[in-house]
C-alpha atoms as a PDB file:
ATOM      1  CA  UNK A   1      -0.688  -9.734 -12.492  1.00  0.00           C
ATOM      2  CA  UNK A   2       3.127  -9.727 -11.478  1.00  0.00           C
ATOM      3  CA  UNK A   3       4.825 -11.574  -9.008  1.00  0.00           C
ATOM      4  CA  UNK A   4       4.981  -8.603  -6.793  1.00  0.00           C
ATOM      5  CA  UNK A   5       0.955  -8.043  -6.993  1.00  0.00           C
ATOM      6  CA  UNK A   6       0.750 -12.142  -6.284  1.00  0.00           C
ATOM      7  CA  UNK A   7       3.291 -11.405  -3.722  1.00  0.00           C
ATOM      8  CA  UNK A   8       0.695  -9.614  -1.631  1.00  0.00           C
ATOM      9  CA  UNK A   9      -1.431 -12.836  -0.542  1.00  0.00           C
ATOM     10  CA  UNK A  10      -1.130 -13.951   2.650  1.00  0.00           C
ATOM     11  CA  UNK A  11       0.947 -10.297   3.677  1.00  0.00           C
ATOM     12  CA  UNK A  12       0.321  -8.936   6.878  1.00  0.00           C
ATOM     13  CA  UNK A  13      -0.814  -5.222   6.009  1.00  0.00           C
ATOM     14  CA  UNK A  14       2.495  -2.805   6.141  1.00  0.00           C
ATOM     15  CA  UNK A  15       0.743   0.851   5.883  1.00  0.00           C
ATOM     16  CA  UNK A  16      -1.426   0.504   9.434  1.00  0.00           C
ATOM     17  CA  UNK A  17      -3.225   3.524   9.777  1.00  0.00           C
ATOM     18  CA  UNK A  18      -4.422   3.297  13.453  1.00  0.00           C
ATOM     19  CA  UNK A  19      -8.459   2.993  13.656  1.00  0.00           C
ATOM     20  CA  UNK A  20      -8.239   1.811   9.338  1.00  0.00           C
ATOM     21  CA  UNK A  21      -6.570  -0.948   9.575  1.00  0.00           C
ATOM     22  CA  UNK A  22      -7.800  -4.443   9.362  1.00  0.00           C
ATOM     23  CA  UNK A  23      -5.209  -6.218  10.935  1.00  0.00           C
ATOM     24  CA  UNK A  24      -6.203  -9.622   8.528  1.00  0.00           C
ATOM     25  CA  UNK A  25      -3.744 -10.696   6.305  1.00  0.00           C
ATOM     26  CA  UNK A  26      -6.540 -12.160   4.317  1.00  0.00           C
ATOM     27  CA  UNK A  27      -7.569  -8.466   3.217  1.00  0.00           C
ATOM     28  CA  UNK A  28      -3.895  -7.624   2.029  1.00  0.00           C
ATOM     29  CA  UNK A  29      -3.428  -6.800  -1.435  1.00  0.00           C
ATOM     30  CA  UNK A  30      -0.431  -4.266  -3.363  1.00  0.00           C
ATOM     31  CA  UNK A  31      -1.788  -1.067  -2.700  1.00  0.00           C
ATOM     32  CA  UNK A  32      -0.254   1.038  -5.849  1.00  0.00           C
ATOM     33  CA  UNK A  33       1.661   4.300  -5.176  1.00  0.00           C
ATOM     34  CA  UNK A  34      -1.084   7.292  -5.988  1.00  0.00           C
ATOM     35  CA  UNK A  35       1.487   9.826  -7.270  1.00  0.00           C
ATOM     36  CA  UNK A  36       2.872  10.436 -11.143  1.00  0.00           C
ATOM     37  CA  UNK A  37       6.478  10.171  -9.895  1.00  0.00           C
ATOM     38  CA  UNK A  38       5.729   6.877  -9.800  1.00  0.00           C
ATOM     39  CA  UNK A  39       4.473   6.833 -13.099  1.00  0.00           C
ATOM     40  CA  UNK A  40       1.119   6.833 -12.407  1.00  0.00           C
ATOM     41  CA  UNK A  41      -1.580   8.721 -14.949  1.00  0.00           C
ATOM     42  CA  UNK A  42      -5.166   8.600 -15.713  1.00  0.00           C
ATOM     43  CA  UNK A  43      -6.154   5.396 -16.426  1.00  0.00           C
ATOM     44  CA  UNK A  44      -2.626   3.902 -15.829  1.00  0.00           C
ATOM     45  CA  UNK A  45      -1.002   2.445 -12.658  1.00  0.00           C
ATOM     46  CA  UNK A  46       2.009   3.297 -10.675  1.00  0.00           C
ATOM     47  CA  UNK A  47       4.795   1.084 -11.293  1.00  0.00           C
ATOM     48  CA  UNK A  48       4.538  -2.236  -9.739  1.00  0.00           C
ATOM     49  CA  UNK A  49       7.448  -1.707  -7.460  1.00  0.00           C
ATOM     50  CA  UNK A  50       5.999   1.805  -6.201  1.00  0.00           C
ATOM     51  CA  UNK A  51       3.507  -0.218  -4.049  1.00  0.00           C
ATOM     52  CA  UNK A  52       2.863  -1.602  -0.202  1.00  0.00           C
ATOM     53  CA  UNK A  53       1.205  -4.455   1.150  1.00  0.00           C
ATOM     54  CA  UNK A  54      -2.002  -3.097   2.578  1.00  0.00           C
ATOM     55  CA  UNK A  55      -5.277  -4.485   3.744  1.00  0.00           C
ATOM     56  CA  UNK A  56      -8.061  -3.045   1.809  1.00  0.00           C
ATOM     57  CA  UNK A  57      -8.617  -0.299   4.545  1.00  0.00           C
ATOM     58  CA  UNK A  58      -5.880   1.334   4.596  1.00  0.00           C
ATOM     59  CA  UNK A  59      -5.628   1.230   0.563  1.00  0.00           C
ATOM     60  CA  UNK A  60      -9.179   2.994   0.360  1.00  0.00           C
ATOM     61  CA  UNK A  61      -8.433   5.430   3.143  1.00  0.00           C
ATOM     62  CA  UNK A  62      -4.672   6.169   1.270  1.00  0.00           C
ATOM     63  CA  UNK A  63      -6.580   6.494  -2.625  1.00  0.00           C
ATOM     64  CA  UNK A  64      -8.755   8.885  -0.412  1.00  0.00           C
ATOM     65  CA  UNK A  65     -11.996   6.458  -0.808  1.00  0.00           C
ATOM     66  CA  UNK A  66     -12.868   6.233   2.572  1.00  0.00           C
ATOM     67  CA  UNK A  67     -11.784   9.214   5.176  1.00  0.00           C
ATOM     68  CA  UNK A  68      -9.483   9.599   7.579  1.00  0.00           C
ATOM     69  CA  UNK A  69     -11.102  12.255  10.372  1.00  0.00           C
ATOM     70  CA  UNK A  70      -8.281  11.937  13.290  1.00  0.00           C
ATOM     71  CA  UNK A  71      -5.361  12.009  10.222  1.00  0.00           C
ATOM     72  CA  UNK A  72      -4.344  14.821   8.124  1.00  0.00           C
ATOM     73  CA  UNK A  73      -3.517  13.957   4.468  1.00  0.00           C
ATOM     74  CA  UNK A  74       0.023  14.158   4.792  1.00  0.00           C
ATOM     75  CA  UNK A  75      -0.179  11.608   7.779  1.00  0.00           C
ATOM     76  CA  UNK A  76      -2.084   9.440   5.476  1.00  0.00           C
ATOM     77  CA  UNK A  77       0.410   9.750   3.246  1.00  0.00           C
ATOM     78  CA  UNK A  78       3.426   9.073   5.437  1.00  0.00           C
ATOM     79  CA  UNK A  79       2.019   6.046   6.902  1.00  0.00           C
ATOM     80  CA  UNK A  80       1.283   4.854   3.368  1.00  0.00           C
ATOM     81  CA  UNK A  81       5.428   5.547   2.684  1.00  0.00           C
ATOM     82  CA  UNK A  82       6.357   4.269   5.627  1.00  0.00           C
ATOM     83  CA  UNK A  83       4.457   0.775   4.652  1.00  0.00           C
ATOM     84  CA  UNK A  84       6.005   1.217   1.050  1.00  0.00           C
ATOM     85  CA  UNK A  85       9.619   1.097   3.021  1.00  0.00           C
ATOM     86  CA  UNK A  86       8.701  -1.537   5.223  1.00  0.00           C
ATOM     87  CA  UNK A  87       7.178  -3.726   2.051  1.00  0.00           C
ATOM     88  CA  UNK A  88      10.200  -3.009  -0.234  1.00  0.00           C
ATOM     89  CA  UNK A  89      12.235  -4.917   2.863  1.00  0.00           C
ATOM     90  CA  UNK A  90       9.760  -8.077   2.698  1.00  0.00           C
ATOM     91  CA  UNK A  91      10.174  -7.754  -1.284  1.00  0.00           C
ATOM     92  CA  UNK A  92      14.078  -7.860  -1.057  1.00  0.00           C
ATOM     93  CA  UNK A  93      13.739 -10.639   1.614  1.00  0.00           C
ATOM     94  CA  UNK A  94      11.569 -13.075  -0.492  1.00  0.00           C
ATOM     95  CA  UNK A  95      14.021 -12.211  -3.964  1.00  0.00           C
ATOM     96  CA  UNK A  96      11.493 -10.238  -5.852  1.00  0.00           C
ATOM     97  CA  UNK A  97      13.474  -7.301  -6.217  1.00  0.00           C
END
């Protein structure tokens, strides 16, 4: 586990997908980017820094475990990037990147 993935404890959940969300920091973890730009493929995870803080809800509803009915997948998707901005900011803030 890297400091970024230890990073996530405690995090207040950055992706927020109204009516997902948890909104309990204790249910944060790094949610790892889904695409293979971010060199993600089978069996292997996205690089560390393609990731958000996310509460487990809104990482099951983003990996498309648990669905979304009032979001499109592209919504999904931009609120997961959106979190991903707003996480690389915390990252920067705390000296992890």
């Amino acid at each position: 586990m890297s400091k970024i993935t230890k990073s996530a404890n405690g995090e207040d959940c950055q992706v927020r997908i109204v009516g997902i969300c948890k909104g309990d920091p204790s249910y944060t973890i790094w949610s790892h980017c889904r695409h293979g730009a971010a060199g993600k493929g089978k069996g292997i995870k996205a690089i560390d820094l393609a990731g958000a803080y996310a509460c487990t809800a809104c990482d099951a509803a983003y990996d498309q475990l648990q669905g979304v009915p009032h979001m499109t997948r592209d919504e999904v998707d931009l609120d997961w990037f959106m979190g991903h901005m707003r996480s690389l900011v915390i990252l920067s803030n705390k000296g992890l990147i």
